[in-house]
N, C-alpha and C. Protein backbone atom coordinates (compact mmCIF):
# COMPACT_ATOMS: atom_id res chain seq x y z
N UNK A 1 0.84 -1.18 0.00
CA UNK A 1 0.00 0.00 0.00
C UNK A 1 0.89 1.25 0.00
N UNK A 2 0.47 2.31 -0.87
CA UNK A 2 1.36 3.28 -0.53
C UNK A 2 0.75 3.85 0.22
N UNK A 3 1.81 4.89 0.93
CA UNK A 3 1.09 6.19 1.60
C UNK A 3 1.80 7.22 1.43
N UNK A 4 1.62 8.48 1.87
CA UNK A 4 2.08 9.60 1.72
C UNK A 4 3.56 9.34 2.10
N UNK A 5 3.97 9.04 2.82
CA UNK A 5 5.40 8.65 3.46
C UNK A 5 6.19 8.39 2.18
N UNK A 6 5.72 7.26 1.28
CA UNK A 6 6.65 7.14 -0.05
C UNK A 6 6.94 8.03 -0.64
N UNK A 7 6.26 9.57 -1.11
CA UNK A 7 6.80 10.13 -1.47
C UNK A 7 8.09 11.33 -1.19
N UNK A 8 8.91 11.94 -2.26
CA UNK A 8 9.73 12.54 -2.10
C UNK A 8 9.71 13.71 -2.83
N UNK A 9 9.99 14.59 -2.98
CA UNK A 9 10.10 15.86 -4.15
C UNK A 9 11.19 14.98 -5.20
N UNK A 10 12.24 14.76 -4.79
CA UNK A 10 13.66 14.55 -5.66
C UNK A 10 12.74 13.18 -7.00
N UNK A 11 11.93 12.50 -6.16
CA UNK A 11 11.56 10.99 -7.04
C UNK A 11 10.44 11.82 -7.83
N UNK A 12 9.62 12.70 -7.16
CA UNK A 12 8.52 13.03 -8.24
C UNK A 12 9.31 14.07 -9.60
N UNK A 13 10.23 15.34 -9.47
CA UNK A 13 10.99 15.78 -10.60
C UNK A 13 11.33 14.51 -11.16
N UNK A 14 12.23 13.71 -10.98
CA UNK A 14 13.04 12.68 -11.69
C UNK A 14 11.75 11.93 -13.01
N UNK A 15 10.26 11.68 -12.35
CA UNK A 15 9.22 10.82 -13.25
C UNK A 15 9.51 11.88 -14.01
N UNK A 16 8.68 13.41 -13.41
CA UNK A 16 8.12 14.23 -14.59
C UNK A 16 9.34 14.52 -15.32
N UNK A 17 10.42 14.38 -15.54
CA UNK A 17 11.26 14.86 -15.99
C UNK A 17 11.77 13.59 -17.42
N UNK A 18 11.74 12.23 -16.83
CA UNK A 18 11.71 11.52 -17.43
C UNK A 18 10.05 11.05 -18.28
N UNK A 19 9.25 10.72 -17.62
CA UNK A 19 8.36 10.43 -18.37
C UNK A 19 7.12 11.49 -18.95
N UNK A 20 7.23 13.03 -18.84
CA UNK A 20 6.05 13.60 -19.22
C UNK A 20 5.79 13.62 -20.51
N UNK A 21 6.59 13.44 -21.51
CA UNK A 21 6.20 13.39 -23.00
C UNK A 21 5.50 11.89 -22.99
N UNK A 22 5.63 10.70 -21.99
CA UNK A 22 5.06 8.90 -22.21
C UNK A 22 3.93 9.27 -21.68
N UNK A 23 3.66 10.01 -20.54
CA UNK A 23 2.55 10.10 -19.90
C UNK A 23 1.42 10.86 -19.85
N UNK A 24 1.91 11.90 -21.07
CA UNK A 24 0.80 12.99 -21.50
C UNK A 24 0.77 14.09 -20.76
N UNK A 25 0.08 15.49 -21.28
CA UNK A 25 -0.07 16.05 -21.12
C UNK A 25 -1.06 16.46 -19.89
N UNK A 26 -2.22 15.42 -19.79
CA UNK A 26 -3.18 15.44 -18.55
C UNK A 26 -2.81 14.83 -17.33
N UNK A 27 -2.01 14.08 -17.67
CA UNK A 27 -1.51 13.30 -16.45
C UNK A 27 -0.32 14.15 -15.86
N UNK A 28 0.31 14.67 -16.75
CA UNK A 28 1.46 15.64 -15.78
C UNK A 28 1.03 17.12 -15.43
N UNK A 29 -0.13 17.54 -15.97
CA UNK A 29 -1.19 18.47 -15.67
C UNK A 29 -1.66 18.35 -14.10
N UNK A 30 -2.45 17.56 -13.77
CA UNK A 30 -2.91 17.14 -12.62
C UNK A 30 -1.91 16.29 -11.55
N UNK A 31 -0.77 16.13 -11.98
CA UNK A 31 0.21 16.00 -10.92
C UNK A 31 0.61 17.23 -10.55
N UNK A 32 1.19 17.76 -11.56
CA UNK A 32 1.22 19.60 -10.79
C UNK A 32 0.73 20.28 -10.15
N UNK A 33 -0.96 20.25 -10.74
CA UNK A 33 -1.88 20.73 -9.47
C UNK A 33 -1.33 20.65 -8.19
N UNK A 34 -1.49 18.89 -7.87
CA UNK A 34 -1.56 18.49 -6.90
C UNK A 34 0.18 19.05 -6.68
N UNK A 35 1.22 19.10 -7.07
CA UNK A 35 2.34 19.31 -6.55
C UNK A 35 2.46 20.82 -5.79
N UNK A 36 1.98 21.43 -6.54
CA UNK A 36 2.10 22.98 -6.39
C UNK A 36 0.88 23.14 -5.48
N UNK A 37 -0.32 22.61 -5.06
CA UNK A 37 -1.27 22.84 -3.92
C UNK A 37 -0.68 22.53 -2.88
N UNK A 38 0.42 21.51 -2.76
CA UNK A 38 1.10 20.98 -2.08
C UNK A 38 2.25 22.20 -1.38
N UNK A 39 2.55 22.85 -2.33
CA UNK A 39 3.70 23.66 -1.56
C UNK A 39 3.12 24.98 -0.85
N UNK A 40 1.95 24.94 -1.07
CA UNK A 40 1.24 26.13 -0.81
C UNK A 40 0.94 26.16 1.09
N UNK A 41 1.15 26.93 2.06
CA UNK A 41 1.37 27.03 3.22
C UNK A 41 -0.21 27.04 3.52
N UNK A 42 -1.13 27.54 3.01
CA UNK A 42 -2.73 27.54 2.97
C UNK A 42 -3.32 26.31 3.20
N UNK A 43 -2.50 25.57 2.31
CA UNK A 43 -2.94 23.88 2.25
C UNK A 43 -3.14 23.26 3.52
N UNK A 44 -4.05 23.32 3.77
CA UNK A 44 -4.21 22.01 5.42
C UNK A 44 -3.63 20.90 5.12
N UNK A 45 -3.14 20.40 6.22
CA UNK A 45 -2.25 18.83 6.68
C UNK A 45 -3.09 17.89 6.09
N UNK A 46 -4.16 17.57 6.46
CA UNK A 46 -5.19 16.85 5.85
C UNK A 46 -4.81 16.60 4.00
N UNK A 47 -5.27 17.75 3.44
CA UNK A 47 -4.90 17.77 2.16
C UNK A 47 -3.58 17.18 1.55
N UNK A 48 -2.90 17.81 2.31
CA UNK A 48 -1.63 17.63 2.28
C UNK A 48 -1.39 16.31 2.17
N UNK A 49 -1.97 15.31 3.10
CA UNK A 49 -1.84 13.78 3.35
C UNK A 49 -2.43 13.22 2.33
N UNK A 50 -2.96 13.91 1.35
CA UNK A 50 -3.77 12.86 0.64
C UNK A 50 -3.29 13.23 -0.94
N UNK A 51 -2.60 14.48 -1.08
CA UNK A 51 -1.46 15.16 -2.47
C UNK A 51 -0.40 13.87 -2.17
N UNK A 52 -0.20 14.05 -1.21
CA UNK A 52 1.41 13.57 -0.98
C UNK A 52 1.15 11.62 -1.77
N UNK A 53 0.47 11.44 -1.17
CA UNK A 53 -0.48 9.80 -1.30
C UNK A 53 -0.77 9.60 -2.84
N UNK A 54 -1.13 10.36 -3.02
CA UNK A 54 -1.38 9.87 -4.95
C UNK A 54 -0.26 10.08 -5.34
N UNK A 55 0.57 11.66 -5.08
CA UNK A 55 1.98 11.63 -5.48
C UNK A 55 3.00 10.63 -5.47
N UNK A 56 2.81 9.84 -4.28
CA UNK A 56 3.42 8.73 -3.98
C UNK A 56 3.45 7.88 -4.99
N UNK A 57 2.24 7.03 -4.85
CA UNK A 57 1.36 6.67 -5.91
C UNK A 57 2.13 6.80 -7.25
N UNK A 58 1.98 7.67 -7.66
CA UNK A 58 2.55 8.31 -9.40
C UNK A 58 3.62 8.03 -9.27
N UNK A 59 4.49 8.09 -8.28
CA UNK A 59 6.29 8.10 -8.99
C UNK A 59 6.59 6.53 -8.36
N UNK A 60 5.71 5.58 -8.05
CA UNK A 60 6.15 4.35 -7.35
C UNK A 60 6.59 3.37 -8.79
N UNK A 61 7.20 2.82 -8.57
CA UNK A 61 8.22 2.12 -10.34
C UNK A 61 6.66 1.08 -10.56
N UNK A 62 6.26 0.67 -9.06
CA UNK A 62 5.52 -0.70 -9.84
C UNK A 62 4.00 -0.40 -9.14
N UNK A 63 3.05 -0.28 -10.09
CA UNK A 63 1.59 -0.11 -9.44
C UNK A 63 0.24 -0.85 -10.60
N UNK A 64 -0.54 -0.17 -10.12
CA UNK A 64 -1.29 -1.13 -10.28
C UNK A 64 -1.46 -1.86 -11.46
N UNK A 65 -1.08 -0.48 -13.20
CA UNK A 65 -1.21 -0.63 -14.07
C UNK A 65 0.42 -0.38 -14.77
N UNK A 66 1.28 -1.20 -15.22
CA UNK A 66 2.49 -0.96 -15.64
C UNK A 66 2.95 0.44 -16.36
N UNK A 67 3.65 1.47 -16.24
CA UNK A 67 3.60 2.58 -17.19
C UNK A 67 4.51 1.96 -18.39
N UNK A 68 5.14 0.70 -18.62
CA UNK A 68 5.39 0.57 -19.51
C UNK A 68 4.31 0.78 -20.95
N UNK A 69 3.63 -0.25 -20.26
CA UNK A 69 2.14 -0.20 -21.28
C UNK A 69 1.92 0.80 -21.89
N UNK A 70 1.88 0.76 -23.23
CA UNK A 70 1.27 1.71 -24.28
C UNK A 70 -0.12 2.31 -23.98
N UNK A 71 -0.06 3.54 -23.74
CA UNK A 71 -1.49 4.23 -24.02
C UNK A 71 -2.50 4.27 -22.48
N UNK A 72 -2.34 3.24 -22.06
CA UNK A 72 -3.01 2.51 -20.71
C UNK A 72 -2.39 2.45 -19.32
N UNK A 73 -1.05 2.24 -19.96
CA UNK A 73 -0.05 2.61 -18.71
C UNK A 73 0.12 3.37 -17.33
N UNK A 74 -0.58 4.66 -18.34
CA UNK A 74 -0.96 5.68 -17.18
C UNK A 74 -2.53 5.84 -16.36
N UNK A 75 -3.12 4.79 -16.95
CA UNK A 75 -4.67 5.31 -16.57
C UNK A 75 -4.57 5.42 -15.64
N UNK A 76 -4.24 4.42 -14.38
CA UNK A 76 -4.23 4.22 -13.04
C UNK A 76 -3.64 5.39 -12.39
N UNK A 77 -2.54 5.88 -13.05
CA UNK A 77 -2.04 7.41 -12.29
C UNK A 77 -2.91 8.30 -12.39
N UNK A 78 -3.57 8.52 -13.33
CA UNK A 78 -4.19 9.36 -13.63
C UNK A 78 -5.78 9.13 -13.09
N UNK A 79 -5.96 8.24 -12.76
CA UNK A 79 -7.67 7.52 -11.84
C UNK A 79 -6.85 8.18 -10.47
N UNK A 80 -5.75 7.26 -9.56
CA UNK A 80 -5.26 7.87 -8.31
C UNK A 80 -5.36 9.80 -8.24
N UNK A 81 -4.85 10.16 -9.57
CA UNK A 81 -4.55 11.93 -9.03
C UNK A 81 -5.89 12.41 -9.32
N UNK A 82 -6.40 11.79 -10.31
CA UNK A 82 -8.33 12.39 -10.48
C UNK A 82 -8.58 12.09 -9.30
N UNK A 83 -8.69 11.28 -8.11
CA UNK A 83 -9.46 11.22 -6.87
C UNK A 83 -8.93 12.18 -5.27
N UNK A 84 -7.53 12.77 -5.58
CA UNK A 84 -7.15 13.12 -5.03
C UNK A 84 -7.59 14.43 -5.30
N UNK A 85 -7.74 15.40 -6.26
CA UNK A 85 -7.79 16.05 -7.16
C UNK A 85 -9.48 16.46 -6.30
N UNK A 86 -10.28 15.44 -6.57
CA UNK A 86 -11.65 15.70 -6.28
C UNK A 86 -11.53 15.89 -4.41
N UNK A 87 -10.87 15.10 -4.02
CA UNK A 87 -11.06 15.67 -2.46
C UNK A 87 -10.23 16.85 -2.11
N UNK A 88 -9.40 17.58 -2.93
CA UNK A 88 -8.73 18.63 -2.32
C UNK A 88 -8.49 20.16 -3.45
N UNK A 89 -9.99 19.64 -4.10
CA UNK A 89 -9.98 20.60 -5.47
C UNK A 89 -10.14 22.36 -5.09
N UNK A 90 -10.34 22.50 -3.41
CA UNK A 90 -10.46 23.72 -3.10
C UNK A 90 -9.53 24.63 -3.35
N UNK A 91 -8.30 23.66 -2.81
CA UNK A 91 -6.95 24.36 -2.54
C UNK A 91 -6.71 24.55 -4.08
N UNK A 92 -6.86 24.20 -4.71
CA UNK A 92 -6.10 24.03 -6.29
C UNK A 92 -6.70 25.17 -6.81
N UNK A 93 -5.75 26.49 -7.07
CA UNK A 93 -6.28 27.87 -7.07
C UNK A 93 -6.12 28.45 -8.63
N UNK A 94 -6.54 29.44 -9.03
CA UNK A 94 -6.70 29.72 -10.39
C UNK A 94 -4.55 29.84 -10.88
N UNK A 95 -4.61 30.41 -9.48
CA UNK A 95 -2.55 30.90 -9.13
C UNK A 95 -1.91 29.56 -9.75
N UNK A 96 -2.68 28.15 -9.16
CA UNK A 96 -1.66 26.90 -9.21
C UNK A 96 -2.20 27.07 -10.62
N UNK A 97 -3.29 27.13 -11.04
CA UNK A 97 -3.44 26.33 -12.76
C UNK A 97 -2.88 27.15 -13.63
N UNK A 98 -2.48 28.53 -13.47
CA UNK A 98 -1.78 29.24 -14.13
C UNK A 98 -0.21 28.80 -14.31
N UNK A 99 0.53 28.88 -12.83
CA UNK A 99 1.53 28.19 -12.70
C UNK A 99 1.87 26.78 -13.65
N UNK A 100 1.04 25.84 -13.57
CA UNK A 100 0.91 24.58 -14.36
C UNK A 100 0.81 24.66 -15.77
N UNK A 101 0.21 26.09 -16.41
CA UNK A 101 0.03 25.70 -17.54
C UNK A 101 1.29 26.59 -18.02
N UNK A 102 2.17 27.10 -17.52
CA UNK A 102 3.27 27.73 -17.92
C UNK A 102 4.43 26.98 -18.07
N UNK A 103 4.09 26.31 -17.19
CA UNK A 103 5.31 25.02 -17.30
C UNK A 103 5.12 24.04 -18.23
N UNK A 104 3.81 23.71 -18.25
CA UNK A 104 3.19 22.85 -19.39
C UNK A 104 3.31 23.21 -20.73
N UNK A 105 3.40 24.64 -20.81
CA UNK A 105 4.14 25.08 -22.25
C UNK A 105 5.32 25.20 -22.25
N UNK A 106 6.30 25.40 -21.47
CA UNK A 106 7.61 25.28 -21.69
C UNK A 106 8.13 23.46 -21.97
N UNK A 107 7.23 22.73 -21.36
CA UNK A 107 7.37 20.88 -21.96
C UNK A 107 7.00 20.44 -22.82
N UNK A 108 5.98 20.98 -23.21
CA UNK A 108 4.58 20.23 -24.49
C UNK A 108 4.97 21.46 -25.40
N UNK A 109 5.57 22.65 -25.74
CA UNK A 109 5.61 23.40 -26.76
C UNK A 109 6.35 22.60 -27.69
């Protein structure tokens, strides 16, 4: 089981850095959210425990659905950060999606 504990900052750069062109554009979209709600001091602990948990989640080598897998690979990351996403969609501010999509054009341009 993961939990928030698995994750790290250093392991989550290293995925997005390596896999955001395999894993798409939506899937490294909504990890950001959640990364950058995450650094935000506003963010309650609560929230916090449950970013950190899918984050986990996303950068773990072996889960539920292989990211080797073509096309499918990622669903499961992307089901984990959609649910995380829905319980802590308050914090996730017009500031973070701006932030996200700036970066998202400096990767996907």
């Amino acid at each position: 089981m993961t939990t928030a504990n698995d994750y790290s900052d250093d392991n989550f750069w290293q995925k997005i850095k390596k896999f955001a062109l395999k894993a798409g554009r939506e899937v490294i979209e909504k990890a950001l959210w959640l990364y950058y709600a995450a650094q935000r001091p506003e963010t309650p602990a609560w929230a916090k425990t449950v970013i950190f948990g899918a984050l986990a989640y996303f950068i773990m080598p072996l889960d539920a659905i292989s990211d080797v897998i073509p096309v499918v690979g990622y669903s499961d990351d992307l089901g984990a950060l959609a649910a995380a996403i829905g319980m802590v969609s308050m914090y996730i501010t017009e500031e973070i999606k701006e932030q996200t999509a700036q970066k998202l054009q400096q990767w996907f341009s």
